[in-house]
Protein backbone atom coordinates (compact mmCIF):
# COMPACT_ATOMS: atom_id res chain seq x y z
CA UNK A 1 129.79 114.60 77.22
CA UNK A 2 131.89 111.26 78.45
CA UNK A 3 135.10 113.49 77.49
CA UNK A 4 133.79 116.65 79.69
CA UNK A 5 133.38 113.47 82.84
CA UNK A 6 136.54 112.41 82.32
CA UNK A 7 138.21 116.20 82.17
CA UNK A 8 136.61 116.58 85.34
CA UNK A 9 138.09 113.31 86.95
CA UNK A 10 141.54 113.93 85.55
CA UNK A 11 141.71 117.51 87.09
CA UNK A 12 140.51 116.35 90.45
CA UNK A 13 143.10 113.77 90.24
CA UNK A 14 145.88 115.83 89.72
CA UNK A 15 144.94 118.15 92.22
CA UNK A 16 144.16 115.91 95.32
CA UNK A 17 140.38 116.69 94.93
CA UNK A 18 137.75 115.15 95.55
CA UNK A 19 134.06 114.92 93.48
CA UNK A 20 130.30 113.80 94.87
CA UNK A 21 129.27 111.63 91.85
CA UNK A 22 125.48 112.43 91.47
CA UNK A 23 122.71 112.28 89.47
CA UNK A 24 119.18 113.35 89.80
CA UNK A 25 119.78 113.39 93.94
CA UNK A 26 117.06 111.05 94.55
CA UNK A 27 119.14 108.94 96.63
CA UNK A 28 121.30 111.13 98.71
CA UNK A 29 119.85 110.19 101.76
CA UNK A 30 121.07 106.17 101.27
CA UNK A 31 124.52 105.39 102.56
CA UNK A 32 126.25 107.30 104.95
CA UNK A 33 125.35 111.17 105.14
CA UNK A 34 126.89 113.86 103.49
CA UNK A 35 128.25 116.34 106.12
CA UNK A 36 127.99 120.43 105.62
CA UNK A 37 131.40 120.47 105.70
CA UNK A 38 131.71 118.21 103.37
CA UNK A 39 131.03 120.87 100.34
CA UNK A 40 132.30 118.90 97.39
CA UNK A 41 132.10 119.35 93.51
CA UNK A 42 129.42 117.59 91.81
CA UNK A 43 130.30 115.27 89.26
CA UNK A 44 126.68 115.49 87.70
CA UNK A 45 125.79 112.53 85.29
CA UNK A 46 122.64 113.67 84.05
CA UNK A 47 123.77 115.42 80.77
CA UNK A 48 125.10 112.16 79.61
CA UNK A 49 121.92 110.29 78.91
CA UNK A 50 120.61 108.07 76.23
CA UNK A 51 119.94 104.29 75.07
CA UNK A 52 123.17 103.30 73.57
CA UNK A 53 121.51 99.59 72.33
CA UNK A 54 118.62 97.70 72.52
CA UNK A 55 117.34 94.82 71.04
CA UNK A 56 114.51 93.39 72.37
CA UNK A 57 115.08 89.96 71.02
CA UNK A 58 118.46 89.65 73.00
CA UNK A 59 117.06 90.75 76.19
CA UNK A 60 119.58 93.04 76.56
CA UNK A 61 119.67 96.59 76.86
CA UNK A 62 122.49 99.22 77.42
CA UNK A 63 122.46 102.84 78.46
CA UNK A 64 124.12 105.63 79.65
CA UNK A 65 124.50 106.48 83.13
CA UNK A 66 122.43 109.72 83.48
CA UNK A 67 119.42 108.25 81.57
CA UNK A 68 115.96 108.15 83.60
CA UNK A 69 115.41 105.22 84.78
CA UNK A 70 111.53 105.73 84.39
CA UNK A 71 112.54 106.40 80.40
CA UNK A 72 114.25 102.85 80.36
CA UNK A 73 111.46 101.66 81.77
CA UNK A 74 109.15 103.22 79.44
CA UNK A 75 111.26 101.82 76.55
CA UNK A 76 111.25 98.02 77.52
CA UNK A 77 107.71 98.12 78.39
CA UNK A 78 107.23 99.64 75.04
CA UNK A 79 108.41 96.35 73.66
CA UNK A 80 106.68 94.21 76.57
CA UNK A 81 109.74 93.73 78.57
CA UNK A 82 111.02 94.98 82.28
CA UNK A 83 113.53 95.17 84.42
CA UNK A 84 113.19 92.36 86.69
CA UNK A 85 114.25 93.06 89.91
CA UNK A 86 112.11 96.47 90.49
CA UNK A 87 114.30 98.94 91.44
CA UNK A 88 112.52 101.40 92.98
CA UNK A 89 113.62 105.25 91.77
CA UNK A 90 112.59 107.54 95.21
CA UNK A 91 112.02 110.18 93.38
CA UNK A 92 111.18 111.04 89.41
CA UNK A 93 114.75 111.68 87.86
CA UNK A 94 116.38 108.65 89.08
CA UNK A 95 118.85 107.47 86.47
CA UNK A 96 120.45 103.98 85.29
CA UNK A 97 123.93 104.81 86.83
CA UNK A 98 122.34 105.57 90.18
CA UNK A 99 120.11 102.48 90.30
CA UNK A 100 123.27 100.36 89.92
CA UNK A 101 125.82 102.45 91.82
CA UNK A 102 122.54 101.88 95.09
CA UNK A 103 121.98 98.55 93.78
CA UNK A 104 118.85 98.74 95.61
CA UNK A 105 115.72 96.32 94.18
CA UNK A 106 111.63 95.72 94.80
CA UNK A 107 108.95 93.24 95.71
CA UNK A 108 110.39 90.93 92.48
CA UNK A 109 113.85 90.45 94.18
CA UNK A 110 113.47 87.45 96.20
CA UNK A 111 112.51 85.52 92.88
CA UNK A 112 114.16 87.34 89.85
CA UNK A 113 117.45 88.54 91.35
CA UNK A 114 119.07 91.65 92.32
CA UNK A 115 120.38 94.62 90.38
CA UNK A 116 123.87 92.77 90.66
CA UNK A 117 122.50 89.58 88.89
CA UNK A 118 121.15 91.47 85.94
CA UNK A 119 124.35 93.66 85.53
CA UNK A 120 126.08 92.04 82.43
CA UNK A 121 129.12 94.71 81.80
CA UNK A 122 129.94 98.25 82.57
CA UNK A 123 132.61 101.13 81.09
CA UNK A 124 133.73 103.10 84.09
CA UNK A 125 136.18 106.26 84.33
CA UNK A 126 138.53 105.39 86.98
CA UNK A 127 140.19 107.38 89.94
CA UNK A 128 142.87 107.61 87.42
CA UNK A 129 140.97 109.37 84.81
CA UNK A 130 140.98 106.29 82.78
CA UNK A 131 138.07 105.44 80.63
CA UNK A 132 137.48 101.04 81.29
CA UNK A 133 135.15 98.45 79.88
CA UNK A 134 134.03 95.50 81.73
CA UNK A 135 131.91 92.35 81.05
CA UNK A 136 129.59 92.49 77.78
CA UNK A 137 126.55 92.96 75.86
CA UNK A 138 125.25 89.59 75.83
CA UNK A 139 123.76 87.07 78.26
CA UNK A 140 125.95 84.77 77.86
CA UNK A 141 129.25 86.55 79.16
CA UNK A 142 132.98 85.27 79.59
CA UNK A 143 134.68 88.49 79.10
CA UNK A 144 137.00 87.94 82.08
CA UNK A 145 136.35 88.68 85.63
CA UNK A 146 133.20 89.49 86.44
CA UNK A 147 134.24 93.25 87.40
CA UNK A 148 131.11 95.34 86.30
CA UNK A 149 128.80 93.52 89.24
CA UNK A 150 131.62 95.00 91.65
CA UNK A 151 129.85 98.52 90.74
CA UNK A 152 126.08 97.04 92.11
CA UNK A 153 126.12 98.90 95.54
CA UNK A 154 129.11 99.87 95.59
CA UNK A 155 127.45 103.57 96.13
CA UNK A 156 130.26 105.57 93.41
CA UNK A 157 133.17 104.60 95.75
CA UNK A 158 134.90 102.70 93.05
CA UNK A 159 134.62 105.45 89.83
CA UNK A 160 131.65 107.05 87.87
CA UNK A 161 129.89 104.81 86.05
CA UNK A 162 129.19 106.00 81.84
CA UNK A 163 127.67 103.07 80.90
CA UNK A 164 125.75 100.01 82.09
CA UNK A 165 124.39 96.81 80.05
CA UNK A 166 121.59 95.09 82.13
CA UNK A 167 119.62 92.12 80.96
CA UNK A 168 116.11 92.05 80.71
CA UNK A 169 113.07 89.83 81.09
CA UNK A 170 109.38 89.86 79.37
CA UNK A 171 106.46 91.38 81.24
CA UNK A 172 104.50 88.12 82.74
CA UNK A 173 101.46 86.93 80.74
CA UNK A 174 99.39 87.17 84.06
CA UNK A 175 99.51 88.40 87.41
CA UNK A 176 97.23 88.26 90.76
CA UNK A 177 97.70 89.46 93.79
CA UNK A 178 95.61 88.02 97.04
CA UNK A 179 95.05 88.88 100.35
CA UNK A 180 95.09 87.12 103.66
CA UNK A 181 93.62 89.15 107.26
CA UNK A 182 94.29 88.41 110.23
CA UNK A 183 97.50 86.50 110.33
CA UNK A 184 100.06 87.30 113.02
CA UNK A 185 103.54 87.78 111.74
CA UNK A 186 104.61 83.92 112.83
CA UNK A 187 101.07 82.62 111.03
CA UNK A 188 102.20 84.57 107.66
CA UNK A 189 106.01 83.34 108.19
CA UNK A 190 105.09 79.95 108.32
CA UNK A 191 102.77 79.93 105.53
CA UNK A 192 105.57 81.93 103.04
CA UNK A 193 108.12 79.07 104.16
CA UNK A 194 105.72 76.26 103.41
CA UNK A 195 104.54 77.83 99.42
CA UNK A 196 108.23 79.11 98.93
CA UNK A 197 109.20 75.16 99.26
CA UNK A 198 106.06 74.24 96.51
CA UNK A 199 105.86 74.61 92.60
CA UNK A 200 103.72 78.26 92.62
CA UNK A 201 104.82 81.31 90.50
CA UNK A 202 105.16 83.90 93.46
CA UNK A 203 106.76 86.90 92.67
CA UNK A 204 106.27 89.09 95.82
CA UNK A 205 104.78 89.35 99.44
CA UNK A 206 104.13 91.44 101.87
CA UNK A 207 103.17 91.38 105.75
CA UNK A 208 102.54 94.37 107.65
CA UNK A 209 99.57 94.96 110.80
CA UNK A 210 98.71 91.40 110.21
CA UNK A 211 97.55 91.49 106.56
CA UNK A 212 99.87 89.41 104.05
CA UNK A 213 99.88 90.43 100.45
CA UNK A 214 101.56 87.67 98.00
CA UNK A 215 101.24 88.18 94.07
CA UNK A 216 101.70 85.48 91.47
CA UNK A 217 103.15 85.86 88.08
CA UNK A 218 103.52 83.74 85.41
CA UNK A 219 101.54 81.81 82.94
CA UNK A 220 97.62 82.21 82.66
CA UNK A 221 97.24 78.06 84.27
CA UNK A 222 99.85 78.47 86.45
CA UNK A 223 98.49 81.49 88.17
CA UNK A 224 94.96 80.39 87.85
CA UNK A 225 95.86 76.86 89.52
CA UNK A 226 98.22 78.91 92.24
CA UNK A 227 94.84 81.20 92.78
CA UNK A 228 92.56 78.30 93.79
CA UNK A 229 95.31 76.58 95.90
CA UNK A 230 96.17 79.24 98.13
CA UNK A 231 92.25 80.39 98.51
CA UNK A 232 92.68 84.62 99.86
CA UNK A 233 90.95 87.67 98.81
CA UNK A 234 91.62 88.37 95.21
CA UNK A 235 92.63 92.21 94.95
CA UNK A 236 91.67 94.08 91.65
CA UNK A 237 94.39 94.43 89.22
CA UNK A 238 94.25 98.65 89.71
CA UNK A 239 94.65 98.39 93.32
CA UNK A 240 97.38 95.63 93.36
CA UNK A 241 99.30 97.57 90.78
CA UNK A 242 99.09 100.70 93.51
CA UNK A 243 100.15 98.50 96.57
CA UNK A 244 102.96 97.17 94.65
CA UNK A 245 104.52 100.44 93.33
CA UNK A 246 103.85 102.14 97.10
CA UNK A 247 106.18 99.00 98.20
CA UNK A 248 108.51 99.56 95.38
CA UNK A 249 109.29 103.64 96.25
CA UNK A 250 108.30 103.29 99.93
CA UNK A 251 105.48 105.88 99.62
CA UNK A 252 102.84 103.05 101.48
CA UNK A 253 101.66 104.19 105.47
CA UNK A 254 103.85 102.04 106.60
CA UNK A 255 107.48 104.42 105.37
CA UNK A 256 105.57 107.42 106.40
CA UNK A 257 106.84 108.89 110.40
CA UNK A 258 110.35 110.17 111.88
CA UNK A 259 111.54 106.93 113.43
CA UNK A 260 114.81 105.68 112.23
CA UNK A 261 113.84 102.78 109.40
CA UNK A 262 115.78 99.58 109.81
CA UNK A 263 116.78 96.86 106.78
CA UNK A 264 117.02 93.63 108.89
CA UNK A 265 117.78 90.63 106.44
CA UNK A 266 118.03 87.68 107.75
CA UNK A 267 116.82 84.34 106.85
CA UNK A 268 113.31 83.73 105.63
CA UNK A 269 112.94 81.49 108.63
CA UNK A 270 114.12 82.96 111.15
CA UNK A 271 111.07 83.60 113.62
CA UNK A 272 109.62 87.32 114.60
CA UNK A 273 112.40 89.13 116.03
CA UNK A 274 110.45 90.73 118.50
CA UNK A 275 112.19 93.63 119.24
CA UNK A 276 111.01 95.88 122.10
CA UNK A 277 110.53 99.65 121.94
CA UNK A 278 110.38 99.79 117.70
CA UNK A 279 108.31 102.74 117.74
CA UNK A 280 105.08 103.27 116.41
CA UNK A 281 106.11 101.80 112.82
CA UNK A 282 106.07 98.23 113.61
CA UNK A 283 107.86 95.81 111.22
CA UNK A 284 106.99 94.95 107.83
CA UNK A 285 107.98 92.04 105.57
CA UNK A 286 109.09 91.35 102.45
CA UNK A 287 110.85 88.53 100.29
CA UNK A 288 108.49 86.00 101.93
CA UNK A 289 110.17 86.95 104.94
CA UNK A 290 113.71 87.48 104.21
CA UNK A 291 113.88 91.10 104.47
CA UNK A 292 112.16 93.00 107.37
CA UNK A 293 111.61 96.61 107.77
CA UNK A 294 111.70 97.96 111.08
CA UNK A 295 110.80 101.34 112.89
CA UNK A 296 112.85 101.44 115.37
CA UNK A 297 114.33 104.06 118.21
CA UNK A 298 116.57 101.38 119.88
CA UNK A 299 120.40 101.71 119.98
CA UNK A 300 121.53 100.48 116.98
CA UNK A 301 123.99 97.62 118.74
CA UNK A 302 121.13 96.05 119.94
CA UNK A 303 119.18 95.83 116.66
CA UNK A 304 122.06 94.67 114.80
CA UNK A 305 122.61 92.06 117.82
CA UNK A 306 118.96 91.49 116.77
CA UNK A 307 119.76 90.61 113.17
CA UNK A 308 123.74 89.03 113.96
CA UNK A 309 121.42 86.81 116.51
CA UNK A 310 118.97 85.29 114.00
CA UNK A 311 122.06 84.81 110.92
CA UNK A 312 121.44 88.21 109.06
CA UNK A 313 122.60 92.08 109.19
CA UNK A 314 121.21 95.50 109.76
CA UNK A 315 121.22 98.37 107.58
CA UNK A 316 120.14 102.00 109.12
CA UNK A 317 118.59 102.81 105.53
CA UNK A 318 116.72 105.90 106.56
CA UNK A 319 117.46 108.36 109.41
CA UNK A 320 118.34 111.77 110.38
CA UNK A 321 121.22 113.45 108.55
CA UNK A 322 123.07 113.38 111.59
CA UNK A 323 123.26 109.66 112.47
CA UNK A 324 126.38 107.54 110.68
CA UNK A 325 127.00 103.81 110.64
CA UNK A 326 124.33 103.24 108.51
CA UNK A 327 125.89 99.55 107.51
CA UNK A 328 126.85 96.91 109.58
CA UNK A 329 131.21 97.40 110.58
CA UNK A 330 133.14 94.96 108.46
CA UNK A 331 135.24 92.58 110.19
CA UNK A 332 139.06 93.22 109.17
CA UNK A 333 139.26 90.62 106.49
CA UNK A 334 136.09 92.28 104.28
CA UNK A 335 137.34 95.78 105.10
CA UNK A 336 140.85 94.54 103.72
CA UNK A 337 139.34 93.29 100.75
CA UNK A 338 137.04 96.71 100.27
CA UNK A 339 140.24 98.89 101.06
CA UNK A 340 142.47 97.03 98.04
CA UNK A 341 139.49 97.23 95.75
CA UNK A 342 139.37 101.24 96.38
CA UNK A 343 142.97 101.79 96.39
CA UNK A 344 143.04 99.79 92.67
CA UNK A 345 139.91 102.03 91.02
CA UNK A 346 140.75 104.93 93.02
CA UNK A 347 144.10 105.22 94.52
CA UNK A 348 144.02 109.22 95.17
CA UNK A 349 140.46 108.77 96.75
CA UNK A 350 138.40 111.07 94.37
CA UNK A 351 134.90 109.26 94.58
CA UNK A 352 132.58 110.21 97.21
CA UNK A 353 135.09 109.58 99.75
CA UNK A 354 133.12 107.61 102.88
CA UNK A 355 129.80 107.86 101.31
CA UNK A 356 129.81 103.87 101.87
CA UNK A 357 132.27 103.66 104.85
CA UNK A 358 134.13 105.55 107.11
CA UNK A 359 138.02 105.75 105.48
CA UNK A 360 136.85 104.75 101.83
């Protein structure tokens, strides 16, 4: 199937085409929006699926880039391992290559890592047609530049991912999630700020209509000890479970409604932002209060001002079809830097040409 990819890169190369790199769809809406006019052939990943290597006891796995991600999931839970950043799928076909290409992550990020810090190497078809390796199989990786974490986010601009090695981490022994009412959004701040500097295994949190959600993972004392320090409402494991995964794919209250949904991250503590006129949505936190999602029908200048103000950046992650500038401009040196990078992997421009930004 790789050869039948390539084929397809190599023709639109010679030709001055162009190809949409996609695989199950589940994130089309995430980047800047394909236009109607914009009719381009699919590149479509999902026919080349499949775990390539795993081996539990190296905590590595690797696997092609149209494999579900819910059956990689499957697999290393199988064996009583995860991935541990949570990326969230948004919808129930989402594959490996499409997890990395978003490089989006869940509740776990703010103390595991990204989808960038668990990428250990990559093989990528190029705007060239040319089939590439980068990085490794193993944890422990000095294969050169560190190339493959390039691809994390990099939404297909670059080439079409075939292959992705990813490390992975056990399952925690024990997890508990508590709950704290009637906190206002500085009240929860503060108190996320103040455990985030102590020893506690927190994994995740979560403020929204003042009600903060934090969950601890680790070993059976630690999390016990962590439990009868920070006091809270202990939430049963079936409904924490739920909360967590409606976080993870955005399917809580909270996501639901037609007002444009803002990714403000900024530092963790940096005070309320207090934004006027963010719609009926409100704001809700994550990452003990380093990401905050916002509902918002303000310009987007002034909600970026909003996030340049308190040391962060915006992100338009979810809007109409129609609205573009979803990520906040690059100033000349970064776009510099992203324009060499695309002119090296693709020099003819055949990957889903400004699906990240304008003129890439």
């Amino acid at each position: 199937m790789v050869d039948d990819l390539i084929a397809q890169v190599q023709a639109a190369a010679g030709t001055g085409g162009r190809l949409r790199i996609r695989g199950s769809g589940s994130k089309d809406w995430y980047g800047e929006p394909w236009q109607a006019s914009d009719a381009l052939p699919v590149l479509d990943t999902r026919a080349h699926a499949g775990i390539v290597d795993y081996d539990p006891s190296e905590l590595v796995v690797t696997a092609r880039c149209g494999t579900p991600l819910a059956e990689l999931e499957a697999t290393l839970a199988a064996s009583g391992q995860m991935l541990a950043c949570e990326p969230p799928r948004f919808g129930p076909g989402a594959t490996v290559g499409g997890c990395v290409s978003a490089g989006l992550s869940g509740p776990r990020r703010a103390s595991a890592g990204s989808v960038r810090d668990f990428v250990l190497g990559a093989r990528l078809v190029n705007g060239r047609g040319q089939h590439m390796a980068f990085g490794g199989q193993v944890i422990k990786n000095v294969a050169g530049y560190d190339v493959s974490r390039l691809l994390a986010g990099s939404l297909g601009i670059l080439g079409l991912i075939t292959e992705v090695s990813l490390k992975v981490v056990p399952v925690p022994v024990a997890e508990a999630t508590l709950r704290f009412d009637g906190l206002e959004q500085a009240t929860a701040l503060e108190r996320l700020n103040r455990w985030a500097g102590q020893p506690l295994p927190l994994s995740a949190s979560a403020w929204a209509d003042g009600t903060l959600h934090v969950r601890l993972s680790g070993a059976e004392a630690a999390v016990r000890a962590a439990r009868s320090a920070l006091g809270g409402e202990l939430l049963p494991d079936a409904d924490a479970s739920s909360f967590w995964a409606a976080l993870r794919e955005q399917s809580a209250p909270f996501f639901a409604g037609d007002e444009p949904l803002w990714r403000m991250s900024v530092p963790s503590i940096a005070p309320p932002l207090a934004l006027a006129g963010q719609g009926l949505g409100g704001e809700l936190l994550e990452w003990g209060g380093a990401l905050r999602w916002t509902r918002s029908t303000l310009p987007a200048d002034a909600l970026r001002e909003a996030a340049r103000a308190a040391g962060g950046h915006a992100t338009l992650f979810r809007a109409a079809d129609t609205l573009s500038g979803r990520f906040t401009p690059l100033d000349p040196a970064l776009l510099h830097i992203h324009q060499r990078l695309k002119a090296e992997f693709d020099p003819a421009g055949v990957f889903n040409p400004g699906r990240l930004y304008p003129g890439l």
